[in-house]
N, C-alpha and C. Protein backbone atom coordinates (compact mmCIF):
# COMPACT_ATOMS: atom_id res chain seq x y z
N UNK A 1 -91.36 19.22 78.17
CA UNK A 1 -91.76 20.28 79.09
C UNK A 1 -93.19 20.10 79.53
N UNK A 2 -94.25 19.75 78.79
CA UNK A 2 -95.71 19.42 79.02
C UNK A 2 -95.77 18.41 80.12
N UNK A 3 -95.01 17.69 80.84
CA UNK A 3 -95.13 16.42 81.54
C UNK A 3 -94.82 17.28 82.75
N UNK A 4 -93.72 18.05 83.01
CA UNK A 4 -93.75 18.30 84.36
C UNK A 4 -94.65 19.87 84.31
N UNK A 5 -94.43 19.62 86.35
CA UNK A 5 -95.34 20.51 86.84
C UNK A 5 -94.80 21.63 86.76
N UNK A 6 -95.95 22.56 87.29
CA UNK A 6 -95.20 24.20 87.07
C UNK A 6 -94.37 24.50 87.61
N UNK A 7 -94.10 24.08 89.27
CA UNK A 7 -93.00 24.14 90.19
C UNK A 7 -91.73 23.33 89.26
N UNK A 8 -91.51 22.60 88.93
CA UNK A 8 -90.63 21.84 88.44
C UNK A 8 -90.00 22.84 86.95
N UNK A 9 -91.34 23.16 86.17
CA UNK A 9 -90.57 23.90 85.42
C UNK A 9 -89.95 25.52 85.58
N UNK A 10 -90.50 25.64 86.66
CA UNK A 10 -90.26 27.03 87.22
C UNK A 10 -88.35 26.90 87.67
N UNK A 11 -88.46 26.18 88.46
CA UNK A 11 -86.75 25.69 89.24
C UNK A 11 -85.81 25.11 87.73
N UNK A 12 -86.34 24.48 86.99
CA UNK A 12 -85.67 24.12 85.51
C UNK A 12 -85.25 25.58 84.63
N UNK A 13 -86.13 26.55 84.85
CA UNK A 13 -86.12 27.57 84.10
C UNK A 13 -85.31 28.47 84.36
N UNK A 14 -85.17 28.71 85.50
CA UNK A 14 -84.43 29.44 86.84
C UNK A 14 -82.48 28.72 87.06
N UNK A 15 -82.76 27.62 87.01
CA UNK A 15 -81.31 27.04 86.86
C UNK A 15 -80.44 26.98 85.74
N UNK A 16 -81.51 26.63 84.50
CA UNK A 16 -80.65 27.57 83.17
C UNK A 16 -80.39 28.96 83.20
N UNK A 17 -81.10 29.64 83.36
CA UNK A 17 -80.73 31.29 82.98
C UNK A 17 -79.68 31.56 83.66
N UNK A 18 -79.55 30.77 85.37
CA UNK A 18 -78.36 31.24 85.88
C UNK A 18 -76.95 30.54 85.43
N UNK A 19 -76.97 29.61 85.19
CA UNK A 19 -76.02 28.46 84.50
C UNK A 19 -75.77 29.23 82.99
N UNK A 20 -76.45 29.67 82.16
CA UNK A 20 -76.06 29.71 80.86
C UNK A 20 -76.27 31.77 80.81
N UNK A 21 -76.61 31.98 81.69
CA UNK A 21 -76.75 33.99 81.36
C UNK A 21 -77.57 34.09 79.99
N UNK A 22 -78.57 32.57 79.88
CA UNK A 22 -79.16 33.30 78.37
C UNK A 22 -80.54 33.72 78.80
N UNK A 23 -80.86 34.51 77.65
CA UNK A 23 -82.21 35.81 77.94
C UNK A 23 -83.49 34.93 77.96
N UNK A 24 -84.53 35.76 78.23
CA UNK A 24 -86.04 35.26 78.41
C UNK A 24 -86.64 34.71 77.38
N UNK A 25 -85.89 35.16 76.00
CA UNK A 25 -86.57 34.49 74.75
C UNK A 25 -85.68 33.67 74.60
N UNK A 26 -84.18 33.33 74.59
CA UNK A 26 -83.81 32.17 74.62
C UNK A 26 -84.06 30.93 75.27
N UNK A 27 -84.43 31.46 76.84
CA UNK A 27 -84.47 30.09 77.38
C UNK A 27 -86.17 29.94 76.83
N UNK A 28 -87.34 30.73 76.54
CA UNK A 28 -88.29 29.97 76.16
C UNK A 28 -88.13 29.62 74.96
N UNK A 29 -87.17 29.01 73.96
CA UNK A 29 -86.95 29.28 72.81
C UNK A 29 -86.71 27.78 73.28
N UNK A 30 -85.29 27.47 74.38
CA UNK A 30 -84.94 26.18 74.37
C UNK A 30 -85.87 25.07 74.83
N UNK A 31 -86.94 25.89 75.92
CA UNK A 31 -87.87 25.20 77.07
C UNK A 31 -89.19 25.03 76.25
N UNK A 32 -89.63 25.41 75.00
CA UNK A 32 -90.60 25.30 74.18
C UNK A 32 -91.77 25.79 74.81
N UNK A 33 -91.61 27.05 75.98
CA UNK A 33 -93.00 28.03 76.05
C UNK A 33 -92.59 29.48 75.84
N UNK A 34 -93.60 29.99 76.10
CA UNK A 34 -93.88 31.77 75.52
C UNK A 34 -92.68 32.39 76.28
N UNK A 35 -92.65 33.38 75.92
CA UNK A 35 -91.43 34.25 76.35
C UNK A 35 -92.42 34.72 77.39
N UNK A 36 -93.63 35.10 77.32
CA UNK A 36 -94.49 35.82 78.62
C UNK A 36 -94.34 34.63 79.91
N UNK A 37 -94.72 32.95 79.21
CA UNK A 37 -94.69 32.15 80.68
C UNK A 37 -93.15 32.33 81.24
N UNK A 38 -91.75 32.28 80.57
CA UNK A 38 -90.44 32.13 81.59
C UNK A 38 -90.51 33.45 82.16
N UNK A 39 -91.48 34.90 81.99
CA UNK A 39 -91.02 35.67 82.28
C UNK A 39 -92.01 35.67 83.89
N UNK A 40 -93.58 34.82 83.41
CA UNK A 40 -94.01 35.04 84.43
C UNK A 40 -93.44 34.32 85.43
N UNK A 41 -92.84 33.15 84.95
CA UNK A 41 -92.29 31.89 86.09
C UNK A 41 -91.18 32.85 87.18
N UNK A 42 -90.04 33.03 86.17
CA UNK A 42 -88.83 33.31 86.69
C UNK A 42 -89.24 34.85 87.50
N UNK A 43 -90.10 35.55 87.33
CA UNK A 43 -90.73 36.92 87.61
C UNK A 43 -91.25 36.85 88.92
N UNK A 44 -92.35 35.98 88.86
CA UNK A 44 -93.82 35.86 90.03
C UNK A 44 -93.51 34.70 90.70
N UNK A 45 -93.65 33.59 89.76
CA UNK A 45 -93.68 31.97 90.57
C UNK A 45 -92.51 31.47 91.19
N UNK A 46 -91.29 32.07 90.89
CA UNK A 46 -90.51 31.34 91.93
C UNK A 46 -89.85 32.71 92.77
N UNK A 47 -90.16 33.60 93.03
CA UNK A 47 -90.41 34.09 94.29
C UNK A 47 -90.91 33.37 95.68
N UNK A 48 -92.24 33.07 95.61
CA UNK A 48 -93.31 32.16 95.84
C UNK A 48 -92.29 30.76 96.43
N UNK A 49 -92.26 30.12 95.44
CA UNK A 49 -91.33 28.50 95.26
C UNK A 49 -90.06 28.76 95.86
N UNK A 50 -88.88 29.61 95.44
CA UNK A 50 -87.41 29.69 95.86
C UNK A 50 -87.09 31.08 96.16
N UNK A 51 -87.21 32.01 96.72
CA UNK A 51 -86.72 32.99 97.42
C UNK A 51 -85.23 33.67 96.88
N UNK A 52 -84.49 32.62 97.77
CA UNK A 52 -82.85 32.60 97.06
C UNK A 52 -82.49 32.47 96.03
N UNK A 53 -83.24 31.44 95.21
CA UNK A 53 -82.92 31.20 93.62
C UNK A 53 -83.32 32.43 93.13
N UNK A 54 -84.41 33.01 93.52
CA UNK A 54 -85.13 34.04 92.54
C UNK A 54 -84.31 35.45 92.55
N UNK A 55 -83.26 35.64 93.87
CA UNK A 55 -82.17 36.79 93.68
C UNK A 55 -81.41 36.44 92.92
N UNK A 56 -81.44 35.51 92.76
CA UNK A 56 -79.95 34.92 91.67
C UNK A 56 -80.44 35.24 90.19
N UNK A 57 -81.67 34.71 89.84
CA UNK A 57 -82.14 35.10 88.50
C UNK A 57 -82.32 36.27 88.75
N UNK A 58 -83.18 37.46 89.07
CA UNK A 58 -83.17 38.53 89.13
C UNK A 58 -81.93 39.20 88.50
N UNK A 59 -80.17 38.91 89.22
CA UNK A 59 -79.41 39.46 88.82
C UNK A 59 -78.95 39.09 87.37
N UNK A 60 -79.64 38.18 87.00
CA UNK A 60 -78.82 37.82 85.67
C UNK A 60 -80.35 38.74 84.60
N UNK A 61 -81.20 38.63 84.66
CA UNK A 61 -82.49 39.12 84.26
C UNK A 61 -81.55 41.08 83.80
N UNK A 62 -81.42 41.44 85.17
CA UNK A 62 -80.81 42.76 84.92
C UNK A 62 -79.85 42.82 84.21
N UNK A 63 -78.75 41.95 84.30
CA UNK A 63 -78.04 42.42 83.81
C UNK A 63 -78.49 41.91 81.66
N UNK A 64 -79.30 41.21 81.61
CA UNK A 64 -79.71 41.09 80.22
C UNK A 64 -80.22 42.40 79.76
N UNK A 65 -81.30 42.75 81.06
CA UNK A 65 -81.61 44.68 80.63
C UNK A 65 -81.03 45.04 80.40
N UNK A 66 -80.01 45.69 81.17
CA UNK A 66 -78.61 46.77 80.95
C UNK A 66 -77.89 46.33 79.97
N UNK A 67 -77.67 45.05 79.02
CA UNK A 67 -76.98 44.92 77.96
C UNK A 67 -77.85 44.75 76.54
N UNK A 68 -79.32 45.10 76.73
CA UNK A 68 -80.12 44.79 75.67
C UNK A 68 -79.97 45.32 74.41
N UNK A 69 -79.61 47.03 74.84
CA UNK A 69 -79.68 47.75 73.79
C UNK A 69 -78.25 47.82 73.39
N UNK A 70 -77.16 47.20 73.51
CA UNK A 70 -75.74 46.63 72.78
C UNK A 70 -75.73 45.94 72.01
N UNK A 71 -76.50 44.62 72.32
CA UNK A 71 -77.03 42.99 71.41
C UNK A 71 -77.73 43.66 70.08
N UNK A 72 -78.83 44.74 70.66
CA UNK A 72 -79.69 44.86 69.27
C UNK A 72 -79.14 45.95 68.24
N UNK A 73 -78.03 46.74 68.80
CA UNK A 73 -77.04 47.61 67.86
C UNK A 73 -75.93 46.68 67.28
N UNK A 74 -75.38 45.38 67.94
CA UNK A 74 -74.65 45.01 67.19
C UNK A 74 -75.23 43.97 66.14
N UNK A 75 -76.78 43.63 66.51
CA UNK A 75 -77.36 43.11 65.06
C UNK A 75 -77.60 43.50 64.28
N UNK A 76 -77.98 44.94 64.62
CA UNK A 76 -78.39 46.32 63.40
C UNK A 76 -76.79 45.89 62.69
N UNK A 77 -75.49 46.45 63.35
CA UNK A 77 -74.89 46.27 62.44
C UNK A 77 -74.49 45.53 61.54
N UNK A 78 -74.63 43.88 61.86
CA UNK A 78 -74.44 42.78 61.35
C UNK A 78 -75.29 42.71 60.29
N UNK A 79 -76.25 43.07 60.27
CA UNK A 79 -77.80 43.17 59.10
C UNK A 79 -76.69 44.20 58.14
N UNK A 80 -76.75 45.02 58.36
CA UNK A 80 -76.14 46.29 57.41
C UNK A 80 -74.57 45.76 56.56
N UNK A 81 -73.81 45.39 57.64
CA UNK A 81 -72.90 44.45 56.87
C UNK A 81 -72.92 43.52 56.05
N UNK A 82 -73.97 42.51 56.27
CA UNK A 82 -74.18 41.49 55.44
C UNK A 82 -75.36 42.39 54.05
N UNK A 83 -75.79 42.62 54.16
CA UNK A 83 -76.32 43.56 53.23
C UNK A 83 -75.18 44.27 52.22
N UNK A 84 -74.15 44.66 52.70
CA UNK A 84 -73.25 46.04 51.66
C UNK A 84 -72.75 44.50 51.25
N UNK A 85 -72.14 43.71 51.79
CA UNK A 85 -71.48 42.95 50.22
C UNK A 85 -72.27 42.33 49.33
């Protein structure tokens, strides 16, 4: 990731999230930067860079909102389960 440019990793960053629907800490998890840079990339910088791409992430971005607080109730439960046995 250190070799290419910001434009480059901006459109890299932007083509996973829509390809795979995974969240802002995953893909900086896979892309090896901060959860703040994919948020500023996919957020600010490719507005700027891709227009069209950036409605496309946008909708997947939301819809990670609107399902956030499901993911983190069904880990609560998973914690609590693995715990009682």
């Amino acid at each position: 990731m250190r070799g290419d440019s910001i434009e480059e990793r901006v459109v890299m960053l932007a083509n996973y999230i829509i390809d795979s629907k995974d969240t802002v800490r995953g893909a900086a998890k896979k892309f090896g930067v901060s959860k703040s840079t994919v948020h500023k990339d996919l957020t600010d910088r490719l507005l700027i860079i891709n227009p069209n791409l950036a409605v496309k992430v946008r909708k997947v971005l939301d819809e990670n909102k609107a399902e956030r607080h499901i993911r983190g109730g069904m880990a609560t439960k998973m914690k609590y389960m693995r715990l009682k046995r």
